[in-house]
N, C-alpha and C. Protein backbone atom coordinates (compact mmCIF):
# COMPACT_ATOMS: atom_id res chain seq x y z
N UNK A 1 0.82 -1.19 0.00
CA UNK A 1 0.00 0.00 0.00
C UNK A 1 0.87 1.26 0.00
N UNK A 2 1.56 1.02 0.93
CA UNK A 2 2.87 2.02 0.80
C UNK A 2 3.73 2.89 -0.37
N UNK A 3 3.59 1.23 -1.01
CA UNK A 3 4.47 1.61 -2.50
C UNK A 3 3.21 2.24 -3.37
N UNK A 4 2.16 1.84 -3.58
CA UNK A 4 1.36 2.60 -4.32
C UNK A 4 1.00 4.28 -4.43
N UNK A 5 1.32 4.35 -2.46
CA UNK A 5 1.13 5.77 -2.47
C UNK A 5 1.87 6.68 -2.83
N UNK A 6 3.10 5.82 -2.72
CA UNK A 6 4.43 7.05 -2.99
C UNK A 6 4.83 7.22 -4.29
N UNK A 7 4.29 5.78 -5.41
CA UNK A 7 3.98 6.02 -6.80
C UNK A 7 3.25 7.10 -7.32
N UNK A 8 2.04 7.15 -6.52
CA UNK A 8 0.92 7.95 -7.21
C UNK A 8 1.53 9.12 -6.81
N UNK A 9 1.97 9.45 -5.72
CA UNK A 9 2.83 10.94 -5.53
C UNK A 9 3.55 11.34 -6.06
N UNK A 10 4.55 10.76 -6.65
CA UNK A 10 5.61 10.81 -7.43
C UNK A 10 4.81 11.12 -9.21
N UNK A 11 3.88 10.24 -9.41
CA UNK A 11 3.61 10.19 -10.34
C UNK A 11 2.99 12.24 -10.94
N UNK A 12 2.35 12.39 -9.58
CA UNK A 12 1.85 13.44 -9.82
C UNK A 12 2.66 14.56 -9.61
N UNK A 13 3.79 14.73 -8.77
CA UNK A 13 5.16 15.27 -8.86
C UNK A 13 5.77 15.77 -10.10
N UNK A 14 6.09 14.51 -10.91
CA UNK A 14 6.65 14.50 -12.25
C UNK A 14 5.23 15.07 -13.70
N UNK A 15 4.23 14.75 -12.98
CA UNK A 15 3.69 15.37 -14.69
C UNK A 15 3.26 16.70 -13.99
N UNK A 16 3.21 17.19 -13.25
CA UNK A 16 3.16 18.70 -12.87
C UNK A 16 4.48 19.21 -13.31
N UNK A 17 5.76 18.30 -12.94
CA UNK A 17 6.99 19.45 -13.05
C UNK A 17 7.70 20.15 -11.88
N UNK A 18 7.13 19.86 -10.91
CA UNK A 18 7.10 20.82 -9.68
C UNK A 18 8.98 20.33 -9.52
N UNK A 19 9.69 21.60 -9.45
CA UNK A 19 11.17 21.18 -9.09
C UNK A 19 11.44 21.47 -7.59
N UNK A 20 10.70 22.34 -6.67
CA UNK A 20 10.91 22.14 -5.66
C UNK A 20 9.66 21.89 -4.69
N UNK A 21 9.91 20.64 -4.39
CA UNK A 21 9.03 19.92 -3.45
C UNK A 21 9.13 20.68 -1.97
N UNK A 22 7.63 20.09 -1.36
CA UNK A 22 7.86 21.25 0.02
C UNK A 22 8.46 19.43 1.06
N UNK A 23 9.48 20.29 1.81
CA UNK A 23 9.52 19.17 2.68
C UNK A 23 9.28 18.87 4.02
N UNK A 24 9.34 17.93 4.72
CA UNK A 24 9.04 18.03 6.21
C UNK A 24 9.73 18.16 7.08
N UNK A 25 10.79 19.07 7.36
CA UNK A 25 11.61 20.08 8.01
C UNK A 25 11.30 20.72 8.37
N UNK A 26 12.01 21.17 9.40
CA UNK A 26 11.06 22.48 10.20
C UNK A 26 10.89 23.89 9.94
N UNK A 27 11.52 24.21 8.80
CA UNK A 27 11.82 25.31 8.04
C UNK A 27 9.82 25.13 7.34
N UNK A 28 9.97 24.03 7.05
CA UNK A 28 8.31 24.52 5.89
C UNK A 28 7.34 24.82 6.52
N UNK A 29 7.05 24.33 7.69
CA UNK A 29 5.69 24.52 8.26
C UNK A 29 5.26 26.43 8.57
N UNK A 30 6.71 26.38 9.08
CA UNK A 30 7.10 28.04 9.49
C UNK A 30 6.88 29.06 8.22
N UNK A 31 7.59 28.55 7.17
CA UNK A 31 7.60 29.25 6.06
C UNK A 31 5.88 29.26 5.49
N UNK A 32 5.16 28.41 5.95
CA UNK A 32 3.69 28.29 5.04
C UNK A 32 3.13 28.73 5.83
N UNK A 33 3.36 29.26 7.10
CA UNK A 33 2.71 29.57 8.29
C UNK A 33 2.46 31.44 7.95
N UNK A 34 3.83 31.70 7.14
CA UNK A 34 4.67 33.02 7.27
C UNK A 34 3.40 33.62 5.83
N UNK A 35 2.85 32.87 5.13
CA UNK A 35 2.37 33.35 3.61
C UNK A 35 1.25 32.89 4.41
N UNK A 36 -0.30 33.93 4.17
CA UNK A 36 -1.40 33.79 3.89
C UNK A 36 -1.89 32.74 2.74
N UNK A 37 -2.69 31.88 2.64
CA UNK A 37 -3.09 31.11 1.44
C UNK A 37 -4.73 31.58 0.96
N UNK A 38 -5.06 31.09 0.11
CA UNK A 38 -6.11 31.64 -0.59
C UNK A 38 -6.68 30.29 -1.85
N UNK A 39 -7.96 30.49 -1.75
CA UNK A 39 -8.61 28.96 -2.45
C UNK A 39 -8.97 29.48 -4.15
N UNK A 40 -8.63 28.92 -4.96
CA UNK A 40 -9.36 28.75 -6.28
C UNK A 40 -10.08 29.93 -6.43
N UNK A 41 -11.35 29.66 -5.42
CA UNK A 41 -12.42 30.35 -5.67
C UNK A 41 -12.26 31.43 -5.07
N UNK A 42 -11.56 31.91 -4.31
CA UNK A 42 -11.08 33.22 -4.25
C UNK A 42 -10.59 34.08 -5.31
N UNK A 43 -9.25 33.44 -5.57
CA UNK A 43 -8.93 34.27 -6.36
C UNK A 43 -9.51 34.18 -7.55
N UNK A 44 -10.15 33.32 -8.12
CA UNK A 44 -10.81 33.80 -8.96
C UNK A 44 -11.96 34.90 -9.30
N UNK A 45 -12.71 35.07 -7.71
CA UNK A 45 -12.92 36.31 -7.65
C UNK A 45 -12.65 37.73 -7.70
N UNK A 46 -11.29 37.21 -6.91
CA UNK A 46 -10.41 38.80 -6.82
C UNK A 46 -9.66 38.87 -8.21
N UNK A 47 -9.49 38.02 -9.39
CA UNK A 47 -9.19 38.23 -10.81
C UNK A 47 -10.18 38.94 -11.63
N UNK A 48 -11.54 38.41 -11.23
CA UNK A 48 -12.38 39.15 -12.04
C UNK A 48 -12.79 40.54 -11.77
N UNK A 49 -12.60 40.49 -10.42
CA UNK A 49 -12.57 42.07 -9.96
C UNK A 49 -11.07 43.09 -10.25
N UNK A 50 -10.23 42.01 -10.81
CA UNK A 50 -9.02 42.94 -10.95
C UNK A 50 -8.16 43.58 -9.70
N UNK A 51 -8.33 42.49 -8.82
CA UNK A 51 -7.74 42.98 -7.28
C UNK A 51 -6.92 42.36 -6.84
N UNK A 52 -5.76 41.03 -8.55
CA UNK A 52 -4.79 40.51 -7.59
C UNK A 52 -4.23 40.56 -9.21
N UNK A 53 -2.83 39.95 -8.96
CA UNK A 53 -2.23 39.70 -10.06
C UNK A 53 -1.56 38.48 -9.51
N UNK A 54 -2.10 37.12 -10.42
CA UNK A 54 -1.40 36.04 -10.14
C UNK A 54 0.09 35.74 -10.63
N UNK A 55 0.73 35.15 -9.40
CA UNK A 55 2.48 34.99 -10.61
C UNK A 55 2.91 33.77 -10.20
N UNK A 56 3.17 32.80 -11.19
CA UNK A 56 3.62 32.32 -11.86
C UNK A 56 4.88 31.36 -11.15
N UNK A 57 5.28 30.73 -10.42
CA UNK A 57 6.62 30.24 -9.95
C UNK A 57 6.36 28.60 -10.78
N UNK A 58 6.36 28.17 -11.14
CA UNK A 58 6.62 27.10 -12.22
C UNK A 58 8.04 27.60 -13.68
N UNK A 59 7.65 26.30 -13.70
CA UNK A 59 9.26 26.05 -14.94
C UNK A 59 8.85 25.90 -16.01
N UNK A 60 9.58 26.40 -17.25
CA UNK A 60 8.69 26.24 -18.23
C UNK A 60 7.86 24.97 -18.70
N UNK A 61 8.44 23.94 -18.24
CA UNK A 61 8.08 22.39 -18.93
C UNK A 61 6.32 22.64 -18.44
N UNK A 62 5.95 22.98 -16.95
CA UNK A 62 4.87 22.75 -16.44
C UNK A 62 4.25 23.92 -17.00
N UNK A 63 4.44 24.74 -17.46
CA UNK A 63 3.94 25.94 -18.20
C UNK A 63 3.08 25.64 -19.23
N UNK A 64 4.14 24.52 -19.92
CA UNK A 64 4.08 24.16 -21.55
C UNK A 64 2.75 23.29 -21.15
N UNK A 65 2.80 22.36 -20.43
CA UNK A 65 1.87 20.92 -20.29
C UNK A 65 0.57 21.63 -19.84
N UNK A 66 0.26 22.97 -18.89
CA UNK A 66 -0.44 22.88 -17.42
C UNK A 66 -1.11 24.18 -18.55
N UNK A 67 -0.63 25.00 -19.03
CA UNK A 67 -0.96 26.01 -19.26
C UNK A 67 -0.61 27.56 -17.64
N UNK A 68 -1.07 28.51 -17.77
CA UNK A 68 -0.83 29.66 -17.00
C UNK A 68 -2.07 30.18 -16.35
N UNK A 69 -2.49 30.47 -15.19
CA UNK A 69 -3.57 31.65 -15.04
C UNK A 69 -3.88 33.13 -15.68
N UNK A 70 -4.65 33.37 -16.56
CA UNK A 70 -4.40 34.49 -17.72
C UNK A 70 -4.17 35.54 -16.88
N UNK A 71 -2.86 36.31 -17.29
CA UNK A 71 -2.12 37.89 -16.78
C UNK A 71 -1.06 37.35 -15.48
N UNK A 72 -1.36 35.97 -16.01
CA UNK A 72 -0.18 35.94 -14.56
C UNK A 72 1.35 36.60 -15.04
N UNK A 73 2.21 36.89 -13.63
CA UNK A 73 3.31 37.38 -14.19
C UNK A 73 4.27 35.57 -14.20
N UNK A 74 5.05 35.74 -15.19
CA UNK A 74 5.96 34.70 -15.18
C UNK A 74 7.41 34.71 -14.64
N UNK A 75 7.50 34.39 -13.31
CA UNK A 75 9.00 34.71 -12.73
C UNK A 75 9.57 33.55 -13.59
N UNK A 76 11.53 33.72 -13.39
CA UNK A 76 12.20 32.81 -14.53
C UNK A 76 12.42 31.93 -13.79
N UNK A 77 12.34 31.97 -12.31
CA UNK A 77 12.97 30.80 -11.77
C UNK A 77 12.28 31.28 -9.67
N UNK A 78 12.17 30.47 -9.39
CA UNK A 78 11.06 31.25 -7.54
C UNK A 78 12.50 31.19 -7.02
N UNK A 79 13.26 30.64 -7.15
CA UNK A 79 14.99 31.28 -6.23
C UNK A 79 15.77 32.27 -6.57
N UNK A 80 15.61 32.32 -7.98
CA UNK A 80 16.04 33.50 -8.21
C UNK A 80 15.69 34.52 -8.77
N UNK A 81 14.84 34.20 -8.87
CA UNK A 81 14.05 35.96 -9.47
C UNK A 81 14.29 37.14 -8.99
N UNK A 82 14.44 38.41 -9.74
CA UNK A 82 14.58 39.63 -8.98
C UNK A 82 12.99 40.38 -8.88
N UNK A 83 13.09 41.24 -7.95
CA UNK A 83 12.19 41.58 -7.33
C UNK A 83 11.28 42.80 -8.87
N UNK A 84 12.14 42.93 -9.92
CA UNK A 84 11.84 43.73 -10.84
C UNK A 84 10.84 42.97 -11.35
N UNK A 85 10.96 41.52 -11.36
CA UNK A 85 9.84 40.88 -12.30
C UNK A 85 8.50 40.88 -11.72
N UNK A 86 8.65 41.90 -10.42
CA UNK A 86 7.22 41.75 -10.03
C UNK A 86 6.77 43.33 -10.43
N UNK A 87 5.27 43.59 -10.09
CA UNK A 87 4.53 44.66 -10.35
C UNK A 87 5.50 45.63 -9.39
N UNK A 88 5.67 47.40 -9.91
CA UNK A 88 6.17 47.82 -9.24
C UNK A 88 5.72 48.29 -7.60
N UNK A 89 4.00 48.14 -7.55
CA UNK A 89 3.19 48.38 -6.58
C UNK A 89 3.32 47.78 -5.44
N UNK A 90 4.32 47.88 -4.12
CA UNK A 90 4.70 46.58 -3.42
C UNK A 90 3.36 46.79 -2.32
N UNK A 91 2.61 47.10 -2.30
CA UNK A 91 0.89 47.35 -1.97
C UNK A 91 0.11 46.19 -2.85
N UNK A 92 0.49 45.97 -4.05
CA UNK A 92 -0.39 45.13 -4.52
C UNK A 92 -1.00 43.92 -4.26
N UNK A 93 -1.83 43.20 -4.50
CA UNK A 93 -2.13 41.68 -4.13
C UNK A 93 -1.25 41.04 -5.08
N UNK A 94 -0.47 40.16 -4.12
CA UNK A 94 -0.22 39.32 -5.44
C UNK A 94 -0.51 37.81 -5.07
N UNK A 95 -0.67 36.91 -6.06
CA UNK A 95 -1.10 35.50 -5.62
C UNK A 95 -0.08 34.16 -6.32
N UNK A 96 0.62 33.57 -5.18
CA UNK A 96 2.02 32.92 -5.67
C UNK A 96 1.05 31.73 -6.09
N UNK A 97 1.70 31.43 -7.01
CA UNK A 97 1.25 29.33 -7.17
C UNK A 97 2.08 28.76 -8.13
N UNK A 98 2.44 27.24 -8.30
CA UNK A 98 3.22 26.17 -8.39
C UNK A 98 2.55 25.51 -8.94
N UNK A 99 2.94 24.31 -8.77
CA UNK A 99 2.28 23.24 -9.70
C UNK A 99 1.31 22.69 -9.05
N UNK A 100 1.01 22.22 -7.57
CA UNK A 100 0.10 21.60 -6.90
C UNK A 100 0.39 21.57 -4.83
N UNK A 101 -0.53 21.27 -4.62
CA UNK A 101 0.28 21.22 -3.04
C UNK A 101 1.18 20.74 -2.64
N UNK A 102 1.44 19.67 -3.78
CA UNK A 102 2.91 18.78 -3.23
C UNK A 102 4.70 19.77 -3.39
N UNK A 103 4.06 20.98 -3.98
CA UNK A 103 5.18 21.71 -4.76
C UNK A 103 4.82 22.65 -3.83
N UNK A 104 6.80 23.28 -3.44
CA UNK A 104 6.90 24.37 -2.81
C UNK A 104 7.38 25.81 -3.00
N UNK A 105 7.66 26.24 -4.48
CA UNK A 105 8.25 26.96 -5.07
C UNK A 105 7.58 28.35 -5.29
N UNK A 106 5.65 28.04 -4.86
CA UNK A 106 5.17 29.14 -4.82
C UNK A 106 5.44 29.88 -3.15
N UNK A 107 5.80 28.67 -2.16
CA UNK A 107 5.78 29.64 -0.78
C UNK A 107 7.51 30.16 -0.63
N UNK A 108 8.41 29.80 -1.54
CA UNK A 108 9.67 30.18 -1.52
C UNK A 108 9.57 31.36 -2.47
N UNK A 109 9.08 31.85 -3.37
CA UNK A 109 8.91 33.03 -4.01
C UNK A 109 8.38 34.18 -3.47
N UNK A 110 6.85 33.63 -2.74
CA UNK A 110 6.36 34.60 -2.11
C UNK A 110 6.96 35.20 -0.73
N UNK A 111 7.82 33.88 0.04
CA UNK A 111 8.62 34.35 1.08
C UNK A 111 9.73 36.24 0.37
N UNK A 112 10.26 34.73 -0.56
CA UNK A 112 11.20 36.39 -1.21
C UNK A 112 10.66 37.59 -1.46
N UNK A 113 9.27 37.64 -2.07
CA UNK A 113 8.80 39.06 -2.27
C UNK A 113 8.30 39.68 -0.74
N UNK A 114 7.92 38.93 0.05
CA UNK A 114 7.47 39.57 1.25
C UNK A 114 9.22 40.55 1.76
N UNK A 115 10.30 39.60 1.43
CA UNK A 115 11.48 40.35 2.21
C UNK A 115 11.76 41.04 1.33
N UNK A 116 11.32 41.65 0.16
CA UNK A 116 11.80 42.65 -0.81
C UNK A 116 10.26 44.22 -0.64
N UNK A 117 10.22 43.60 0.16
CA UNK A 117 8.51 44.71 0.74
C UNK A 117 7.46 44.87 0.21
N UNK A 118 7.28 43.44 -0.54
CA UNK A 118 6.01 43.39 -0.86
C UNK A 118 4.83 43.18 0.14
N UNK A 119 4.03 43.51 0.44
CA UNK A 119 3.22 43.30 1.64
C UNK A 119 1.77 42.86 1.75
N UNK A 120 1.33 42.57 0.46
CA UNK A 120 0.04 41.81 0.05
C UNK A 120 0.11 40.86 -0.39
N UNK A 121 1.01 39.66 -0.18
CA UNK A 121 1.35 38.63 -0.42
C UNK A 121 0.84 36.95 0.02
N UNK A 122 0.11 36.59 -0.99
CA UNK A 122 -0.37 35.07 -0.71
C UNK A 122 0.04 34.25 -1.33
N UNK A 123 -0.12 32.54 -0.89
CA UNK A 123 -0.25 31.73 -2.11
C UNK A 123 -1.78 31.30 -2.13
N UNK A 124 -1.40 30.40 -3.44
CA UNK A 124 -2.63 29.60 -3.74
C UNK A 124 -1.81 28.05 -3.77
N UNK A 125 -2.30 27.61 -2.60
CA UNK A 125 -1.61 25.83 -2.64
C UNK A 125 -2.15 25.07 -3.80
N UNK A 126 -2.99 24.83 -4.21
CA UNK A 126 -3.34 24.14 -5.31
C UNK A 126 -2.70 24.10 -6.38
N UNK A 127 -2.59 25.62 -6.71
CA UNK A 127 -1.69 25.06 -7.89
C UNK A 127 -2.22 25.43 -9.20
N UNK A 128 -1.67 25.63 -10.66
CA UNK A 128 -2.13 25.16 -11.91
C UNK A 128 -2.66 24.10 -11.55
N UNK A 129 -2.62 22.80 -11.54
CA UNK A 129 -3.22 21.55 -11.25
C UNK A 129 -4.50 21.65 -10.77
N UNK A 130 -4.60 22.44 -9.35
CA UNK A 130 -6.55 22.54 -8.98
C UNK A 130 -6.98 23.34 -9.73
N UNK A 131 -5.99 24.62 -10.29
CA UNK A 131 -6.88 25.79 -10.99
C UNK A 131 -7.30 24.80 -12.33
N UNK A 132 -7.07 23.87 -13.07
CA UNK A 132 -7.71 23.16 -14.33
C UNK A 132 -8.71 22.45 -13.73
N UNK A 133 -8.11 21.70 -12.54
CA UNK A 133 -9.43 20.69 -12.01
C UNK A 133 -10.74 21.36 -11.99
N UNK A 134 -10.37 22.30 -11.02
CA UNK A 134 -11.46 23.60 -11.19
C UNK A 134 -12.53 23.61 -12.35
N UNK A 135 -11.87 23.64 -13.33
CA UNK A 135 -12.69 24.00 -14.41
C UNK A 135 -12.40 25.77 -14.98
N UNK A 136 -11.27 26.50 -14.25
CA UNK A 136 -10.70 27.68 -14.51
C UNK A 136 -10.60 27.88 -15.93
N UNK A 137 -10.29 28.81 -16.37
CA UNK A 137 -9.85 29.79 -17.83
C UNK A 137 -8.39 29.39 -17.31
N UNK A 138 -7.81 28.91 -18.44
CA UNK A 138 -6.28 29.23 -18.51
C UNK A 138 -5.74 29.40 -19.29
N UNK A 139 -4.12 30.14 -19.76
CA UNK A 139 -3.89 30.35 -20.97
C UNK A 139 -2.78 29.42 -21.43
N UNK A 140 -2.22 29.39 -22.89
CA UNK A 140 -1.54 28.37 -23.56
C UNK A 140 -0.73 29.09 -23.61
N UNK A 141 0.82 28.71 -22.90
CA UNK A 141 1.99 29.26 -23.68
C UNK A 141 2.90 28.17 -24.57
């Protein structure tokens, strides 16, 4: 049973793309503790109202397969990105997401913009992955 589960995890790991997994160290709980989160159906509200700008911490491969949330910004990489690739408004909403909950690359991005003074800063744990499950608008790059 064991092995099945850690297949199907893995399995879903690899066709998302997700390159950095969140792990169970004591650093993550703190760090997910540190970012506000926010559901699907939120932000899809606050998109249509024009009250967040989603961005992007995925790699291109999961880009290519998953598609994007339309207007998201596309950082090049959630470790190293500079703080330019975000909106200049550090007031703004912004809404981090990754490939799925198993992926941690949206709460390591958004950590970084919070210490660059961004101060409206969430993720969305789900992911591209729930935003399709969803039944969301997404775009093709």
């Amino acid at each position: 049973m064991r092995s099945l589960l850690l297949v199907a995890a893995l399995s879903v790991i690899s066709v998302t793309g997700c390159t950095k997994a969140k792990t169970d160290d004591k650093a993550a709980p703190t760090q997910a503790a540190e970012v506000p989160t926010i559901t699907i159906d939120q932000l899809d509200t606050m998109l249509g109202k024009s009250e967040a700008v989603p961005v992007d911490a995925n790699g291109e491969r999961t880009r290519q397969k998953m598609g994007v949330i339309p207007g998201a910004v596309l950082l090049t990489d959630s470790e190293t990105f500079t703080p330019s690739e975000l909106p200049t408004d550090k007031a703004r909403a912004l809404v981090f997401y990754c490939a799925n909950t198993a992926c941690g690359a949206s709460h390591d991005a958004a950590s970084k913009a919070r210490t660059a003074g961004y101060t409206n800063v969430r993720v969305l744990p789900d992911g591209i992955a729930g935003w399709v499950k969803a039944g969301k608008m997404i775009q093709s790059i």
